[in-house]
Protein backbone atom coordinates (compact mmCIF):
# COMPACT_ATOMS: atom_id res chain seq x y z
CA UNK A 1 -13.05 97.14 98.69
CA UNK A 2 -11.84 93.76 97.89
CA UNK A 3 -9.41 92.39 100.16
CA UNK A 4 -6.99 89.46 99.60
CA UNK A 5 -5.82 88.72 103.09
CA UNK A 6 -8.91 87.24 104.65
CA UNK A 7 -9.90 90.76 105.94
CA UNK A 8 -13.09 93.50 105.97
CA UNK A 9 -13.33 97.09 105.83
CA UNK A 10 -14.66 97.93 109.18
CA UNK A 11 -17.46 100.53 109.88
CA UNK A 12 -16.45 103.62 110.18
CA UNK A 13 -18.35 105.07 113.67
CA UNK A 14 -19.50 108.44 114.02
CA UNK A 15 -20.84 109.15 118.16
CA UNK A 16 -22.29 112.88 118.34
CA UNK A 17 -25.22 114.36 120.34
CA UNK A 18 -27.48 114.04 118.14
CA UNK A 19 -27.06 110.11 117.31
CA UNK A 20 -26.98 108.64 120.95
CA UNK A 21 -26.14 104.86 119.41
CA UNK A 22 -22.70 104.36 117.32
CA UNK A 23 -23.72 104.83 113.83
CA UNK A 24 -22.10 102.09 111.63
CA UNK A 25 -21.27 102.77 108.03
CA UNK A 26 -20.06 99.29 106.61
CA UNK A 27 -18.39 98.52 102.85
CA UNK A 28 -20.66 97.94 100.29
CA UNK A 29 -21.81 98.31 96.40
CA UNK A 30 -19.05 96.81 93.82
CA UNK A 31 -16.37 99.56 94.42
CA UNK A 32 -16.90 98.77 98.36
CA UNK A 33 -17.14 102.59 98.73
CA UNK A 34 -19.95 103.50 101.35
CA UNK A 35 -21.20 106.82 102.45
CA UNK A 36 -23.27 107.59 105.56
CA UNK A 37 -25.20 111.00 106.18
CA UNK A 38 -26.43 111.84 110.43
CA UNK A 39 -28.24 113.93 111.11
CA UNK A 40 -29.99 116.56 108.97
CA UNK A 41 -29.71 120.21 107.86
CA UNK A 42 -26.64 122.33 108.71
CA UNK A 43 -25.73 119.50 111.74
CA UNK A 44 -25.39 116.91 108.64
CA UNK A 45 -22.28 114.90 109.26
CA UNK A 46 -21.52 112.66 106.29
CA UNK A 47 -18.28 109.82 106.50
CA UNK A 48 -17.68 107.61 103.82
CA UNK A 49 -15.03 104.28 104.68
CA UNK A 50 -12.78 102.74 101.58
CA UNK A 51 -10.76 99.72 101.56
CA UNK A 52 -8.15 100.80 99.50
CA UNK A 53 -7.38 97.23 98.22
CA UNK A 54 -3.58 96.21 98.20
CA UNK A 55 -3.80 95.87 94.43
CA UNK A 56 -2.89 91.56 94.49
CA UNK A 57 -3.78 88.10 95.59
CA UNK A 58 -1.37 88.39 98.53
CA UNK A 59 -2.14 84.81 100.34
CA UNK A 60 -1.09 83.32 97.11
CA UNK A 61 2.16 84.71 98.35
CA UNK A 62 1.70 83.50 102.20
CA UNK A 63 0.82 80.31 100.53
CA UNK A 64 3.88 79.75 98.59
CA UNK A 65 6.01 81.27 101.09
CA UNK A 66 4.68 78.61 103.61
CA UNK A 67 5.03 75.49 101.56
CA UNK A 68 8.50 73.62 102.50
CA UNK A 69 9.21 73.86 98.72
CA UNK A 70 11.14 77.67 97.84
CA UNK A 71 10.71 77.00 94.38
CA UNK A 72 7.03 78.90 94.48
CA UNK A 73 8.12 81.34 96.56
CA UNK A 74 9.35 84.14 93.69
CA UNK A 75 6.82 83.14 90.69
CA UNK A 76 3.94 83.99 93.13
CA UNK A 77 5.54 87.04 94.07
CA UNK A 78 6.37 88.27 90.58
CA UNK A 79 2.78 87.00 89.67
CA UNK A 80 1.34 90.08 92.69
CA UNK A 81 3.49 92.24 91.58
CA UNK A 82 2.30 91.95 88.04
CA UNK A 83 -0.90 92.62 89.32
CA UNK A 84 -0.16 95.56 91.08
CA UNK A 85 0.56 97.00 87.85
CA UNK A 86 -2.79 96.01 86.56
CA UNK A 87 -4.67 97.17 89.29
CA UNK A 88 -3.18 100.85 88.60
CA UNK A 89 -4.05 102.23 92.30
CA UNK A 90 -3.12 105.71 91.10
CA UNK A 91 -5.60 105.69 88.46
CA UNK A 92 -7.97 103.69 91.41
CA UNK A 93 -7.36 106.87 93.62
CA UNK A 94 -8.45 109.43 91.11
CA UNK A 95 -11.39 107.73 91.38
CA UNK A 96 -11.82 107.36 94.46
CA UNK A 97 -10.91 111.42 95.05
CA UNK A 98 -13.97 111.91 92.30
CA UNK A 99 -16.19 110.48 94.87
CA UNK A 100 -15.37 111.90 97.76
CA UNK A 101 -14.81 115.25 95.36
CA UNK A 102 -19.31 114.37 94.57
CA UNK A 103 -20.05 113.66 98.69
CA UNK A 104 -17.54 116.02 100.38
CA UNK A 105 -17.44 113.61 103.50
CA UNK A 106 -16.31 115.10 106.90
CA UNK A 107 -14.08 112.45 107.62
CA UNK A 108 -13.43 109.28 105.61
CA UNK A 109 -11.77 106.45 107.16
CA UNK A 110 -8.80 104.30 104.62
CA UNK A 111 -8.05 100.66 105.36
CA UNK A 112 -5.11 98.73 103.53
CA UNK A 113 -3.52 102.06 103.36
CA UNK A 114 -0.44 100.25 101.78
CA UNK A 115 3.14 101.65 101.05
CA UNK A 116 4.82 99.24 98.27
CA UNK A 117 8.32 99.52 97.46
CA UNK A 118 9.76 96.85 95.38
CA UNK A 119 13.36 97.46 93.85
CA UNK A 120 14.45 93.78 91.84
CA UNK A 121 17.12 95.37 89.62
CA UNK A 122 19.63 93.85 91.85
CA UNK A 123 18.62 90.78 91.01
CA UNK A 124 18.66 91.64 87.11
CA UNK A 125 14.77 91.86 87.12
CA UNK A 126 13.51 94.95 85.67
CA UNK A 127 10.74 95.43 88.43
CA UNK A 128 10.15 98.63 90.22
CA UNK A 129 7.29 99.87 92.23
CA UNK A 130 7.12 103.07 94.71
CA UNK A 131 3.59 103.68 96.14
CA UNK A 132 2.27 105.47 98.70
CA UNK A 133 -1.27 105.01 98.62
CA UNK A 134 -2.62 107.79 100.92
CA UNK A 135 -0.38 110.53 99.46
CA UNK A 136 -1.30 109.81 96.18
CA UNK A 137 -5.05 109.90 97.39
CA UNK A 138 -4.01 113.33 98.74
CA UNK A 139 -2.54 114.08 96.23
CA UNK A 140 -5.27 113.58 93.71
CA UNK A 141 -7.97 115.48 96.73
CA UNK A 142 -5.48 118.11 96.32
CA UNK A 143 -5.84 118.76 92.55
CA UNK A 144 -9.84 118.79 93.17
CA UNK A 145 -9.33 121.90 95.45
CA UNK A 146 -9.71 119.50 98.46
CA UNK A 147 -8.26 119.81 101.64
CA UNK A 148 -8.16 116.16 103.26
CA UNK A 149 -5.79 115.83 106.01
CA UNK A 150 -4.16 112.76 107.93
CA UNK A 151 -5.98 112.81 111.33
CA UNK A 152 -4.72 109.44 112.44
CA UNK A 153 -2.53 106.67 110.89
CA UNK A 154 -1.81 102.75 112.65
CA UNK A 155 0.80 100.83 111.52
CA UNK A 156 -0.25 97.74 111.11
CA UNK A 157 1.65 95.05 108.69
CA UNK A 158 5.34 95.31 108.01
CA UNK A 159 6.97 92.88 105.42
CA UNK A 160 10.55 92.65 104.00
CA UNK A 161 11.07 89.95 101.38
CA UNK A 162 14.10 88.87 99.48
CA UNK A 163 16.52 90.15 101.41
CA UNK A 164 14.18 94.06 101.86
CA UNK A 165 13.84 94.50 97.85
CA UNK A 166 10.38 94.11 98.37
CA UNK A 167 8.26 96.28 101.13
CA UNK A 168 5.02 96.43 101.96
CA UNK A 169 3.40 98.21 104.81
CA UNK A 170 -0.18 98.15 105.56
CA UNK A 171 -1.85 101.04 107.76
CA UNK A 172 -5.64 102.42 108.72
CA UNK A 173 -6.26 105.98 108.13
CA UNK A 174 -7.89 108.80 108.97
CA UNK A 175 -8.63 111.78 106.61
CA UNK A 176 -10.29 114.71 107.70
CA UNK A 177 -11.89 118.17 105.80
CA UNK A 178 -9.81 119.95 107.39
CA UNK A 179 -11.60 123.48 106.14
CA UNK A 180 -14.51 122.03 108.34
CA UNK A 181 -13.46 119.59 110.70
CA UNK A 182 -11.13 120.78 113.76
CA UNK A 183 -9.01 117.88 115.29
CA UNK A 184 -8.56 118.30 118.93
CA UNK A 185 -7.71 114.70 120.00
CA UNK A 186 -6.48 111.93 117.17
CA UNK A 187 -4.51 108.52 117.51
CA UNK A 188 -4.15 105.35 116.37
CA UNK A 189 -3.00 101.59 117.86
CA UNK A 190 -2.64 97.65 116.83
CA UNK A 191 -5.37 95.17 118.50
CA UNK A 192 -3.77 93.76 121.27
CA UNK A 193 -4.45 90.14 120.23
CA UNK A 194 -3.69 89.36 116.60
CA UNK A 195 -3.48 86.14 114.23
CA UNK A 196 0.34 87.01 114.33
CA UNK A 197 2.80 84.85 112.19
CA UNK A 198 0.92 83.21 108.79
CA UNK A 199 4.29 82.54 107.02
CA UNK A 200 8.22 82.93 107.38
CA UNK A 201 8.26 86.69 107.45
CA UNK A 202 4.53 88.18 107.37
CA UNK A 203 3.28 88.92 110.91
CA UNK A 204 -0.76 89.62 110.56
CA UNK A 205 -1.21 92.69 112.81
CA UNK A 206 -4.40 94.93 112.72
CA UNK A 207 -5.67 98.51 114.35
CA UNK A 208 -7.75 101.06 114.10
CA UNK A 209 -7.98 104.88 113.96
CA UNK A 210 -10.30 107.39 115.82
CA UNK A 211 -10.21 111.38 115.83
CA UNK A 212 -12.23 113.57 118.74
CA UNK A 213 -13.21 116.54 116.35
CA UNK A 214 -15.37 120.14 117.10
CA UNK A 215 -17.39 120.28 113.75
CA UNK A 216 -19.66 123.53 113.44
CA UNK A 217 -19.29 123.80 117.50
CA UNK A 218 -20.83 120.10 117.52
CA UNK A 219 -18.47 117.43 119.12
CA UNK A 220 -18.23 114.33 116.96
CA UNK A 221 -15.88 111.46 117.20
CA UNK A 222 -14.89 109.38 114.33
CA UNK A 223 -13.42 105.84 114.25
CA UNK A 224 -12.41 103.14 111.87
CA UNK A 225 -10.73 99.87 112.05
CA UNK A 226 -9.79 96.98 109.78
CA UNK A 227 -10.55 93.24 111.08
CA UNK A 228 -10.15 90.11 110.11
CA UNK A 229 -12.96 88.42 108.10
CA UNK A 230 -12.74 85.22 108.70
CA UNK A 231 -13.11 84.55 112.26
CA UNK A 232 -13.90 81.17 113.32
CA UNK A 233 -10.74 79.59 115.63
CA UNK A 234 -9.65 82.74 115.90
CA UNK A 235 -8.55 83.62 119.24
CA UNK A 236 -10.62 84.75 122.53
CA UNK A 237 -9.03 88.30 122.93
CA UNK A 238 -9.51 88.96 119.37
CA UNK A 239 -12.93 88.57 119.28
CA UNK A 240 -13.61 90.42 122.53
CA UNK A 241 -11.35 92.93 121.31
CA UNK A 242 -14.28 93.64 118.09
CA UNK A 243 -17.10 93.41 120.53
């Protein structure tokens, strides 16, 4: 997936019996969609990971939000939010659901799981937008015949601008089969060390997801977590945190 806040789609990490050494399955192709298959036979475990891309340019929001002049603060948001609409993510996620509808992963693990909601009609702007990006993604599994479930969810980023008209919060997630895959342990957390505050109002925080499962009587653990890309000055912790 593309991502417009300096960050990656992390591997999602399947650990089971028969693969002694984490098995990484990292973004890639032009849709950043990537699939991974362990094992072989009936013991076949297959995860696929999917930035689910925000849908805008948001650091050319941080950027305008910190310059000292609040002049470029709302054209830069009404410029993402235009873009939002152009990046349609509920026509994104019926695609998305196609492909998982072709590979049938066992688990697939969701970064920039984003909930927008952005009301400006009090401010005489005709600009609305209510998303929920994994239950539309469920949604559209649903209408496939597929049973996905939330295993895990972290919440990550939480931003109110102009006065909480405009919300966005950014999670990881965790979908399981759940006709195949029993959950017996499943959580989610932030890093402990974090770029933290990048402009008046937008905290950068980041976690990850993981999900002990029983699949077939096999135990398999799956894990996925969304980092920052660009690394260098960033601090200690955060890069021992990765390791």
């Amino acid at each position: 997936m593309k991502h417009r806040l300096d960050l990656i789609a992390a591997a999602v990490v399947v650990l089971t019996g028969a693969c002694k050494e984490p098995f990484q399955v990292a973004p890639g192709s032009a849709n950043w969609m990537s699939e991974q298959r362990v094992g072989a036979g009936p013991s076949e475990i297959t995860v696929m990971t999917q930035n689910l891309y925000v849908g805008a340019d948001v650091d050319l929001v941080i950027r305008a939000l910190g310059t000292p002049d609040p002049g470029d603060d709302f054209p830069a948001l009404m410029a993402a939010i235009e873009t939002v609409g152009k990046t349609d993510f509920p026509a994104r996620a019926e695609a998305i659901a196609d492909q998982i509808a072709r590979t049938r992963p066992h688990a697939v693990g969701l970064q920039e799981a984003s909930q927008i909601n952005i009301d400006l009609r009090p401010l005489g702007v005709p600009a609305v937008v209510d998303q929920d990006f994994i239950a539309l993604l469920q949604a559209a599994l649903a209408a496939r015949g597929l049973n996905y479930t939330v295993a895990a969810t972290s919440n990550n980023i939480d931003v109110n601008l102009v006065s909480g008209l405009v919300r966005l919060r950014d999670h990881d997630a965790l979908l399981v089969d759940a006709d195949r895959v029993t959950v017996n342990e499943a959580g989610g957390q932030d890093f402990a060390v974090n770029l933290g505050p990048v402009a008046p109002g937008v905290v950068l925080v980041r976690g990850w997801v993981f999900a002990r499962t029983t699949i077939a009587g096999q135990a398999t653990t799956f894990a996925s977590a969304h980092t920052e890309a660009n690394l260098a000055g960033a601090p200690p912790g955060l890069l021992e945190q990765i390791r």
